[in-house]
C-alpha atoms as a PDB file:
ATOM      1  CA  UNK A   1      26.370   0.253 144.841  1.00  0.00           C
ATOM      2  CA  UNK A   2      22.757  -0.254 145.991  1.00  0.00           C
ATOM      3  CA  UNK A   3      24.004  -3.203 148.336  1.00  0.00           C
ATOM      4  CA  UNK A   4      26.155  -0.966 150.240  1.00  0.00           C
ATOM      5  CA  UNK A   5      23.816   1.662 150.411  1.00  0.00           C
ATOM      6  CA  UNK A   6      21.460  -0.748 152.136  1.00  0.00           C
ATOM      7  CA  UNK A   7      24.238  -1.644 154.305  1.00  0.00           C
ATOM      8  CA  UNK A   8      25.469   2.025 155.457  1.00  0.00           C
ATOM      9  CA  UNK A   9      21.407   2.567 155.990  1.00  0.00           C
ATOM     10  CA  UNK A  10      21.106  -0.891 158.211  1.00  0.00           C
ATOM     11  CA  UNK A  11      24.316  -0.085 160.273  1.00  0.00           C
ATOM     12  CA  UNK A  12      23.077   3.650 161.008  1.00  0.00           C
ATOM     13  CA  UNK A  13      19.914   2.265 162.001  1.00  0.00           C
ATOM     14  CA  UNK A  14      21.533  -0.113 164.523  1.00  0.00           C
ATOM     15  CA  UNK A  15      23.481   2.332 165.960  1.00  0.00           C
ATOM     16  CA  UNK A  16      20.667   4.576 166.233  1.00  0.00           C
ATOM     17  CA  UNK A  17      18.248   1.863 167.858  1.00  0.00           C
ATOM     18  CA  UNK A  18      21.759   1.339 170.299  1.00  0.00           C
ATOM     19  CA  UNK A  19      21.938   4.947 171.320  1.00  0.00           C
ATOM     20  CA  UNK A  20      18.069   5.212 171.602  1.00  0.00           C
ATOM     21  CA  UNK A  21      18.727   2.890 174.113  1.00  0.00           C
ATOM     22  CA  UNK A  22      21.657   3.474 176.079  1.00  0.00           C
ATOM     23  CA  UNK A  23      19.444   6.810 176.180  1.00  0.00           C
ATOM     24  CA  UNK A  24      16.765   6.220 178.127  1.00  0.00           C
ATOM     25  CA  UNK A  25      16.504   7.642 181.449  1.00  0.00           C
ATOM     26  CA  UNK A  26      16.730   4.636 184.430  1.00  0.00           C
ATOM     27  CA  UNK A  27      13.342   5.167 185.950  1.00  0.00           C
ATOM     28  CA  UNK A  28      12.131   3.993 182.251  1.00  0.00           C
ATOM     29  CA  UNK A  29      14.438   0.718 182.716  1.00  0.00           C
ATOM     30  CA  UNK A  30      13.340   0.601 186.491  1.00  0.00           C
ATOM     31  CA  UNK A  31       9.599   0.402 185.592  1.00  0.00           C
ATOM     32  CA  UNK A  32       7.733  -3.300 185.891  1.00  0.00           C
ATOM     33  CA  UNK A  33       7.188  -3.570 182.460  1.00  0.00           C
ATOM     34  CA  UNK A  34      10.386  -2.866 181.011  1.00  0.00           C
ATOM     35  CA  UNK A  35      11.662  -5.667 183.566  1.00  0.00           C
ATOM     36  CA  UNK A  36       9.757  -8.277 182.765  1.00  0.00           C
ATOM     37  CA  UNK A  37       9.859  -7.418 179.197  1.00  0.00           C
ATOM     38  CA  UNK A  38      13.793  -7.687 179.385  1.00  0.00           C
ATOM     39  CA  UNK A  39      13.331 -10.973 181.116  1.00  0.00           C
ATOM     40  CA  UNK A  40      10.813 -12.430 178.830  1.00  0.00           C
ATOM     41  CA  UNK A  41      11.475 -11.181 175.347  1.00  0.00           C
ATOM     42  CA  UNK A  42      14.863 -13.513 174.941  1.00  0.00           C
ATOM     43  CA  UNK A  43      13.176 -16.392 176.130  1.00  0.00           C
ATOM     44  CA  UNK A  44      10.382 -15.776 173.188  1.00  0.00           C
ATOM     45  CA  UNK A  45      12.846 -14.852 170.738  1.00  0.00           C
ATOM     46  CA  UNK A  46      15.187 -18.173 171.237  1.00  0.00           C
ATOM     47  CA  UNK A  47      11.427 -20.566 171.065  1.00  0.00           C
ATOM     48  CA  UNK A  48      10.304 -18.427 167.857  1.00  0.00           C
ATOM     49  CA  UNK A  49      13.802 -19.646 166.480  1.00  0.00           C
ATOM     50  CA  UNK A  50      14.032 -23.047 167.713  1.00  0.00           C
ATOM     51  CA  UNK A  51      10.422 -23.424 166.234  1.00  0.00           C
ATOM     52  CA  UNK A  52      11.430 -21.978 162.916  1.00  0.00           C
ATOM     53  CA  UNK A  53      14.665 -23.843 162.874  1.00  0.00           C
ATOM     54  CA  UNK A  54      13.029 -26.802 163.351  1.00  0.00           C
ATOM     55  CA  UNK A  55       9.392 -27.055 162.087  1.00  0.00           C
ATOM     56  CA  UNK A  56      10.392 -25.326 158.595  1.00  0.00           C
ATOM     57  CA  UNK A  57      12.257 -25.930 155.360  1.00  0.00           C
ATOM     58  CA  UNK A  58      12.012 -23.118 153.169  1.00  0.00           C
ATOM     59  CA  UNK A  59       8.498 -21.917 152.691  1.00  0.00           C
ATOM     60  CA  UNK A  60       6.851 -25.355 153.876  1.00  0.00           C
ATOM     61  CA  UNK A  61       6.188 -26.528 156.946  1.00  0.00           C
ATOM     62  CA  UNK A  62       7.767 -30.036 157.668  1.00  0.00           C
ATOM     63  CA  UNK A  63       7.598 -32.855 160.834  1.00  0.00           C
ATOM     64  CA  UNK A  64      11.087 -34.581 160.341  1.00  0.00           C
ATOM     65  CA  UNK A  65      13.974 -35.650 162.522  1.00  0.00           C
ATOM     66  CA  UNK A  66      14.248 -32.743 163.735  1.00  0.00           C
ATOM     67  CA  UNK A  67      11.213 -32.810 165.832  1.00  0.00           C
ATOM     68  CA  UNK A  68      12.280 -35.560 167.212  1.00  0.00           C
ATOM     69  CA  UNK A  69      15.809 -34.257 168.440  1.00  0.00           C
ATOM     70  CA  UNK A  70      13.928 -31.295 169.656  1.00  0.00           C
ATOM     71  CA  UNK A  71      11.642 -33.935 171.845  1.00  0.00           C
ATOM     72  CA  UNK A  72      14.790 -35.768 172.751  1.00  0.00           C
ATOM     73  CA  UNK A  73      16.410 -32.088 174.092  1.00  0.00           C
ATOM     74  CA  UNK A  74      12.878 -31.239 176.138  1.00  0.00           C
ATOM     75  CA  UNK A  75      13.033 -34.799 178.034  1.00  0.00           C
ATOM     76  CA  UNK A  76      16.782 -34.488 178.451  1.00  0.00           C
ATOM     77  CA  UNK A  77      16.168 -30.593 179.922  1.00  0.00           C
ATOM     78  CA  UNK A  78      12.807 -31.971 182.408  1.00  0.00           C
ATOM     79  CA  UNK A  79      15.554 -34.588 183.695  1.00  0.00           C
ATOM     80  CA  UNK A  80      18.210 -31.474 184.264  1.00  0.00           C
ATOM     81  CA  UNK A  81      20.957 -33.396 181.904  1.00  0.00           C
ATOM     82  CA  UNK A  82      23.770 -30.579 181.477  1.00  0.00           C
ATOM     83  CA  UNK A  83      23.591 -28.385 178.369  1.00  0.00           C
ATOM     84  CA  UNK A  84      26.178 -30.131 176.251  1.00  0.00           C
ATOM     85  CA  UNK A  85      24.148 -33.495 176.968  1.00  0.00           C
ATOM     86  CA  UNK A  86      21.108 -31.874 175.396  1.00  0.00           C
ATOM     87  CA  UNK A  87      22.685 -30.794 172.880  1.00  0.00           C
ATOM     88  CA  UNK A  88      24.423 -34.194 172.144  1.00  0.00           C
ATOM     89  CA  UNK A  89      21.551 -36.244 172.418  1.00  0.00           C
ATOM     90  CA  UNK A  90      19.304 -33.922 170.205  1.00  0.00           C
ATOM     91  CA  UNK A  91      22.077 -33.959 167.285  1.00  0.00           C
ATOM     92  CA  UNK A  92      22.236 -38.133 168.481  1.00  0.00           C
ATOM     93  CA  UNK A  93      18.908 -38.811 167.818  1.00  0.00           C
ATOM     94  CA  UNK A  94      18.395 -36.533 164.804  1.00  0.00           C
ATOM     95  CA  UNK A  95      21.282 -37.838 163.312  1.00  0.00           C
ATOM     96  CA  UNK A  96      20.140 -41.928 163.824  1.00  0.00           C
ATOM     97  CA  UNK A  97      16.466 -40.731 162.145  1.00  0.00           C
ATOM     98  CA  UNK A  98      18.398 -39.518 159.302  1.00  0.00           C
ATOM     99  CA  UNK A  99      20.358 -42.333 158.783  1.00  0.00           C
ATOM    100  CA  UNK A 100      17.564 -44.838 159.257  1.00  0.00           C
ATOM    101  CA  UNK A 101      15.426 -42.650 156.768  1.00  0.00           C
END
């Protein structure tokens, strides 16, 4: 019972937090900050996750293969490879460390 509490109390919120925005007036969204802030605040989101994703397991930090298909992605990005090449060379080389380890 307590689970779905917690979920009928999670889901209001969300819509709330939706409506809150969806209700702001537009010279609010117009303003500098909120611009840059909508530009800027996926960008940090997606690195905090990467980083986590990558740099973690569990409650420990850890320097694995990992790192080193993230490293692969980031030189296959500064030479403008298409996205599903990053992404294939990153799983590539992660997967070789893992089988050589």
């Amino acid at each position: 019972m307590m689970l779905w509490i917690g979920i009928l109390v999670a889901s209001v919120g969300c819509y709330l937090l939706k409506l809150a925005g969806l209700s702001l007036p537009q010279r609010v969204l117009d303003a500098p900050f909120a611009r840059r802030a909508g530009v800027l605040l996926p960008i940090a989101l997606l690195a905090a996750l990467v980083a986590i994703q990558t740099f973690t397991d569990g409650q420990r930090l850890v320097v694995d293969a990992r790192a080193a298909g993230l490293a692969a992605a980031v030189v296959a990005l500064a030479l403008r490879a298409p996205f599903l090449v990053v992404v294939v060379t990153a799983a590539a080389v992660t997967a070789g460390l893992r089988a050589l380890t």
